[in-house]
Protein backbone atom coordinates (compact mmCIF):
# COMPACT_ATOMS: atom_id res chain seq x y z
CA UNK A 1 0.00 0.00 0.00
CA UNK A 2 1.35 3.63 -0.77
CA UNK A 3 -0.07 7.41 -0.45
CA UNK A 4 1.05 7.42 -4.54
CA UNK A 5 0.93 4.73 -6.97
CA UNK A 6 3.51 6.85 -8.92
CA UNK A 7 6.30 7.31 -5.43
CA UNK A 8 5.83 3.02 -5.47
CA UNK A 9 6.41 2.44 -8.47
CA UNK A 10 9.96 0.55 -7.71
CA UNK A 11 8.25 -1.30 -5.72
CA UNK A 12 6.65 -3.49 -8.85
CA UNK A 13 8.78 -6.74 -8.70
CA UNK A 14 5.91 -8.71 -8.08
CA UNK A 15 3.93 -6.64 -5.65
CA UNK A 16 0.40 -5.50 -6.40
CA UNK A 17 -0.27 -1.60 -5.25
CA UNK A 18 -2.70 -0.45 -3.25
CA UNK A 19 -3.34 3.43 -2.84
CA UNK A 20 -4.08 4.20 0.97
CA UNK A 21 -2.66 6.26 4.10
CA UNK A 22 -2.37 4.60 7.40
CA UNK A 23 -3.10 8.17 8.73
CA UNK A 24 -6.82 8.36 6.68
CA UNK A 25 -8.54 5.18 8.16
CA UNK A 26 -11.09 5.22 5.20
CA UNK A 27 -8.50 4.12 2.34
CA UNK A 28 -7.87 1.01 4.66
CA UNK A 29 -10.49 -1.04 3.75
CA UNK A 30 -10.34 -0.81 0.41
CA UNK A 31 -6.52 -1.48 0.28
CA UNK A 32 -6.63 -4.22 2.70
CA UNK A 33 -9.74 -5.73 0.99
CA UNK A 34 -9.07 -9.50 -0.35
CA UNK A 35 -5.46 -9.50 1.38
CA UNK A 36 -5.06 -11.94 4.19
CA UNK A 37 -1.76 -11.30 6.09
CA UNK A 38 -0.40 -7.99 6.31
CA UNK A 39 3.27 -6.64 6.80
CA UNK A 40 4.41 -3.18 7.89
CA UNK A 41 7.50 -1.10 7.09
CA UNK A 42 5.77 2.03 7.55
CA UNK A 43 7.60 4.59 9.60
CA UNK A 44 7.05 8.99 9.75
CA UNK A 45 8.78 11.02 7.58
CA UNK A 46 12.30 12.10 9.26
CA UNK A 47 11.12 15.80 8.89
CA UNK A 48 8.87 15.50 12.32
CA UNK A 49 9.52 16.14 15.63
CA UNK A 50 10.57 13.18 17.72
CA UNK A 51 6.77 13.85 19.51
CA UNK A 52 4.90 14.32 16.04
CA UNK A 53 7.10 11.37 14.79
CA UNK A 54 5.98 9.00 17.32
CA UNK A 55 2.15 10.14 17.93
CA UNK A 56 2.02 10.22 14.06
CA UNK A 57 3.64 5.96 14.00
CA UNK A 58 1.36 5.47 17.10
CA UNK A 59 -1.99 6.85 15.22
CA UNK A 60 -0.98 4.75 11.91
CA UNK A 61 -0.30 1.21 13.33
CA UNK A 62 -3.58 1.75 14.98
CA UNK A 63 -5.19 2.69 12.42
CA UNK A 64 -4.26 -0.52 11.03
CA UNK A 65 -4.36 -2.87 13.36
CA UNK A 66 -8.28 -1.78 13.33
CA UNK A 67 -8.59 -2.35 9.62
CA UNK A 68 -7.57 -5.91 10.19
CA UNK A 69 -9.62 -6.38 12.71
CA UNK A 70 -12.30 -5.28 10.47
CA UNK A 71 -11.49 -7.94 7.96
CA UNK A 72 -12.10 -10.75 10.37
């Protein structure tokens, strides 16, 4: 899954895209939908405060880790 099918575009070899933002909990379902494991690399950007940077990773995993548990 990435904010921009264009900025993933190395990321082909083999992978199918998904357009969504762990930050906007709406594009979850839709990227998650007919997946049934998930893996995250996702991290902030390195321009954010320490604080922002970890509320902002905090907010995203959540976000989800509730998306998942929607798929159930």
């Amino acid at each position: 899954m990435v904010r921009s099918t264009a900025q993933g575009s190395s990321c082909r070899n083999g992978c199918e895209l998904n357009r969504g933002d762990l930050l906007e909990p709406a594009s979850l379902d839709y990227a998650l939908e007919g997946h049934r494991r998930v893996t995250t690399a996702a991290t902030a950007r390195a321009q954010l405060t320490t604080t922002a940077s970890t509320r902002s990773n905090w907010s995203a995993k959540l976000n989800l880790i509730n998306a998942c548990g929607r798929r159930r």
